[in-house]
Protein backbone atom coordinates (compact mmCIF):
# COMPACT_ATOMS: atom_id res chain seq x y z
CA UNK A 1 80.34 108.15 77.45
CA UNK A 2 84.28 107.29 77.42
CA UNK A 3 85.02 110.82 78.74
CA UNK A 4 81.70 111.74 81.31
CA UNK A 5 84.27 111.40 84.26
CA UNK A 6 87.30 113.49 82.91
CA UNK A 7 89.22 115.61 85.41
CA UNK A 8 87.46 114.15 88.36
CA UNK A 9 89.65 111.59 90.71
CA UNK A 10 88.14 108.90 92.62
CA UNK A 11 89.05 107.59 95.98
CA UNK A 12 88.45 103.80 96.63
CA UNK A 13 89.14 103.34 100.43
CA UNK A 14 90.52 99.64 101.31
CA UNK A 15 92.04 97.47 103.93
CA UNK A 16 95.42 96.00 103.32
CA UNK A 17 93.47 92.66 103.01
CA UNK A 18 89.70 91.51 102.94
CA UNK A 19 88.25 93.48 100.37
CA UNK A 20 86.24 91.45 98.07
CA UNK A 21 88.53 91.87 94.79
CA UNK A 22 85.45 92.17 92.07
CA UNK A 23 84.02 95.08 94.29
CA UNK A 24 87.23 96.95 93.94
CA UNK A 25 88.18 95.96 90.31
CA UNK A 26 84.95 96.62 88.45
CA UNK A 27 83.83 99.90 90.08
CA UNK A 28 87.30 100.72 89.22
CA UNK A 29 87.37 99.99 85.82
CA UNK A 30 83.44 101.99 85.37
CA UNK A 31 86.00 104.69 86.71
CA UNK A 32 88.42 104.40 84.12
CA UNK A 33 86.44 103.36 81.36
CA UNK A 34 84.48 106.92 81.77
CA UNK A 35 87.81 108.85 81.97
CA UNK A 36 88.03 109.45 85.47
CA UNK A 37 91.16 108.79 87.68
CA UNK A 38 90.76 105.75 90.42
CA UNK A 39 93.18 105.71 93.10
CA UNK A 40 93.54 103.37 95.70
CA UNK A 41 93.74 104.79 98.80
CA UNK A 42 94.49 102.28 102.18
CA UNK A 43 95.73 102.36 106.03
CA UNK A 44 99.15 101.40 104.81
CA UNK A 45 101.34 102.07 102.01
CA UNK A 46 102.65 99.08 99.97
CA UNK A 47 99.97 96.17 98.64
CA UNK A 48 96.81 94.69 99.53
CA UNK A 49 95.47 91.73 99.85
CA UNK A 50 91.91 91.02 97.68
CA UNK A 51 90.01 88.31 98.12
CA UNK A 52 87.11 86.01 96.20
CA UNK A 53 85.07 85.49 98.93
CA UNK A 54 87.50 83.70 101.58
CA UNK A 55 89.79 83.02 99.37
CA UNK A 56 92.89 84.96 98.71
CA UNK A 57 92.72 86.75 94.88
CA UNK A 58 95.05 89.16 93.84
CA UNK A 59 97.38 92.01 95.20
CA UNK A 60 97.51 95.58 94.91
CA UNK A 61 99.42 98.64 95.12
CA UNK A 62 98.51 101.49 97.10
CA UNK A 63 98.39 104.53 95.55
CA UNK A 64 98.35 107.07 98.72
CA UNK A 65 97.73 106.28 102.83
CA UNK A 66 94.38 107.74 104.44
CA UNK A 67 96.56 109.69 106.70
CA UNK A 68 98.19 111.66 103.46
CA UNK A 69 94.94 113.12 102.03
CA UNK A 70 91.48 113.99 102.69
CA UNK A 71 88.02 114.20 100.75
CA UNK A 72 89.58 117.87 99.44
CA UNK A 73 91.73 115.73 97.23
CA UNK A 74 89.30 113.70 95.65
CA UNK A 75 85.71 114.07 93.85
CA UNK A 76 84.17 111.46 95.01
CA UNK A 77 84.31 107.91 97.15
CA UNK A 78 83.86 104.11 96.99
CA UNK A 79 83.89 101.66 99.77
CA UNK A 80 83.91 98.03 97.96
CA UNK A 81 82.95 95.24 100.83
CA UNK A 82 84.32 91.87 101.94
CA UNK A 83 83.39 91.08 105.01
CA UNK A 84 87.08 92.05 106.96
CA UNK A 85 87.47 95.11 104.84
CA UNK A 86 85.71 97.30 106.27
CA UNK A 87 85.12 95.81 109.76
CA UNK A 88 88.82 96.45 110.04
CA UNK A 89 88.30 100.33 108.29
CA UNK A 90 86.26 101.10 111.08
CA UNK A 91 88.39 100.58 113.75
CA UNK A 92 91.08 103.09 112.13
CA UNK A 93 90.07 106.67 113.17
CA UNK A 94 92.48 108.16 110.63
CA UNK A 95 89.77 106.15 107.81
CA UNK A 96 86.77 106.97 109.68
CA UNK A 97 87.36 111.00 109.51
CA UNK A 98 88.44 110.53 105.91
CA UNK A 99 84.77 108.65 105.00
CA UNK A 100 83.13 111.40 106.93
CA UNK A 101 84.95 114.07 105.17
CA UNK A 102 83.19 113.33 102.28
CA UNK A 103 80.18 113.84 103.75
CA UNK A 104 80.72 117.37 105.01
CA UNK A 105 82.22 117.98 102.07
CA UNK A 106 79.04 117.21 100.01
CA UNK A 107 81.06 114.91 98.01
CA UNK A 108 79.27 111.71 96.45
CA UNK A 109 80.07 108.27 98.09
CA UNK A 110 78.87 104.90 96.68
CA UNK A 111 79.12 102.03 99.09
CA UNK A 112 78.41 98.21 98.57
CA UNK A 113 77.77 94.76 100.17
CA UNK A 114 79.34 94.97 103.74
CA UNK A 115 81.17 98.38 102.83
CA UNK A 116 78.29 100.29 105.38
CA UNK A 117 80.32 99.21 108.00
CA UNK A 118 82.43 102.26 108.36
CA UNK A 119 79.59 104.48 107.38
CA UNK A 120 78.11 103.27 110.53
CA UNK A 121 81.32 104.25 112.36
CA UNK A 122 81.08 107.18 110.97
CA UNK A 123 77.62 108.08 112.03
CA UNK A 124 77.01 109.01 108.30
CA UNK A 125 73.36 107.50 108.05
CA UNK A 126 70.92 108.79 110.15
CA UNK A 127 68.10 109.38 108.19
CA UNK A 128 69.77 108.08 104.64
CA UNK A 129 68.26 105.82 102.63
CA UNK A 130 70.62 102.94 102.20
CA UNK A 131 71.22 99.19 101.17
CA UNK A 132 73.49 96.72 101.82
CA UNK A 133 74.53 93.01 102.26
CA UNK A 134 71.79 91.46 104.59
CA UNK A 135 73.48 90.82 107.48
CA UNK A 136 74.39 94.67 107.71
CA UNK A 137 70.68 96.03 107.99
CA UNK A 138 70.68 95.90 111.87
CA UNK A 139 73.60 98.17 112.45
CA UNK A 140 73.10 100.48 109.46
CA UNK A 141 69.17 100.54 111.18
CA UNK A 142 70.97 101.10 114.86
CA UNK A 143 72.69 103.82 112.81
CA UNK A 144 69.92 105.48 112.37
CA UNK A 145 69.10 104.71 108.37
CA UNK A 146 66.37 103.13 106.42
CA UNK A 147 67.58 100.00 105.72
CA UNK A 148 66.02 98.81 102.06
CA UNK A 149 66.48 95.54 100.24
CA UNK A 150 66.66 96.92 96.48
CA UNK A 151 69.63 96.81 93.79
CA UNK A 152 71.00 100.14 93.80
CA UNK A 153 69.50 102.89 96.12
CA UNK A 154 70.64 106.13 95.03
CA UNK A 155 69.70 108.75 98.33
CA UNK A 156 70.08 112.38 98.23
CA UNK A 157 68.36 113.25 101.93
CA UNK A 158 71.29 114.51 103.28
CA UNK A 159 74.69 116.69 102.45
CA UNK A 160 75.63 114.46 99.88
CA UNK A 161 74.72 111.58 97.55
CA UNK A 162 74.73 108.13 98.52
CA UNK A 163 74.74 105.48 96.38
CA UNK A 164 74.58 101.55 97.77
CA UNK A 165 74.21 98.07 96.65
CA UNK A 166 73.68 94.32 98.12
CA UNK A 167 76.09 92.68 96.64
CA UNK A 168 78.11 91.56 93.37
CA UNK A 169 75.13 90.56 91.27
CA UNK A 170 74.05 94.75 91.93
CA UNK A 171 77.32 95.88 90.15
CA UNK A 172 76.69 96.36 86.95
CA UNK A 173 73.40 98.84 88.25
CA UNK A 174 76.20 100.44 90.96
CA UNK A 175 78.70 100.88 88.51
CA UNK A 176 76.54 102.82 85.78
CA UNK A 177 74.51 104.67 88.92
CA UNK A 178 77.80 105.57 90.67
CA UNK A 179 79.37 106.81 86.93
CA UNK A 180 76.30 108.91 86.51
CA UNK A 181 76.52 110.73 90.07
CA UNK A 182 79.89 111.62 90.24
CA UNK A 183 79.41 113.18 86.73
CA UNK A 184 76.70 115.08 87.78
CA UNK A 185 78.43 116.55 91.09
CA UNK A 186 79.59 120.02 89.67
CA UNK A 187 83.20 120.76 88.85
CA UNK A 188 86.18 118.64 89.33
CA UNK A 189 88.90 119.23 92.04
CA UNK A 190 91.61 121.03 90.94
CA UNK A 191 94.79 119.44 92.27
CA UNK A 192 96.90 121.55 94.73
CA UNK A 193 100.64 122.14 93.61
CA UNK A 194 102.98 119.64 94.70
């Protein structure tokens, strides 16, 4: 089990503040914990900001800036939610392309809470099966997806796999589901020369 994710790296997209910190942290450790390589990727370089709810939680350091890679880098994605984390994502063009990226690649993404957001900006779920925080089912429906109200959804009608939860209650189901998928999603990148 320790070693399912070996090789494979693992993008987990974030705004330098809002993300909701448990979103981030435990996804991240399912990463490690299986042997794969998390790195946190953001709009700036430097720290970030988490949060517990609205209030402020830890900081962390960025490992790369969206506008220094793309989904060629990585094997896979995670968008953690908080409410301002991705609603600010979305509005950063340089994040958008590297979200959709993924998707042309046919690389898996796993997505939680209010994390949909910049799917939606991405126009990444028509016809996907998809779940989120509540509040997010109108836009994600807008969107074009199918809006469901389960723990994890795991959706493969499309280029690549999608996995999405509600919220933090869903995460120890999105951390084992997301573990699972990116093990299953053929060989690892190979990292270019530097």
């Amino acid at each position: 089990m320790a070693d399912k994710l070996t090789g494979r790296t693992v993008a987990f997209l974030v705004a330098p503040e809002g993300v909701e910190q448990v979103e981030l942290t435990e996804p991240w450790k399912a990463v490690e914990n299986a042997g794969g390589v998390p790195t946190l990727v953001s709009t700036d370089s430097g720290t970030l900001q988490g949060f517990n709810h609205l209030d402020k939680a830890d900081t962390f350091t960025v490992d790369t800036t969206v506008d220094a890679v793309t989904a060629a880098d990585f094997d896979a994605l995670v968008l953690p939610g908080g409410v301002a984390n991705p609603d600010y994502l979305r509005t950063v063009s340089d994040a958008v392309d590297f979200v959709k990226g993924f998707f042309e690649a046919g690389k898996p993404v796993a997505v939680i809470c209010h994390g949909p957001w910049t799917l939606v900006e991405a126009d990444v779920l028509r016809g996907r099966r998809i779940t989120s925080w509540p509040s997010v089912r109108t836009d994600i429906t807008n969107a074009g997806g199918n809006w469901v109200d389960e723990e994890v959804v795991t959706c493969t009608a499309g280029p690549n796999t999608l996995v999405s939860s509600r919220n933090p209650d869903d995460l120890p189901a999105f951390c084992e589901q997301l573990v699972g998928v990116i093990a299953e999603s053929g060989d690892p990148v190979v990292p270019s020369p530097s």
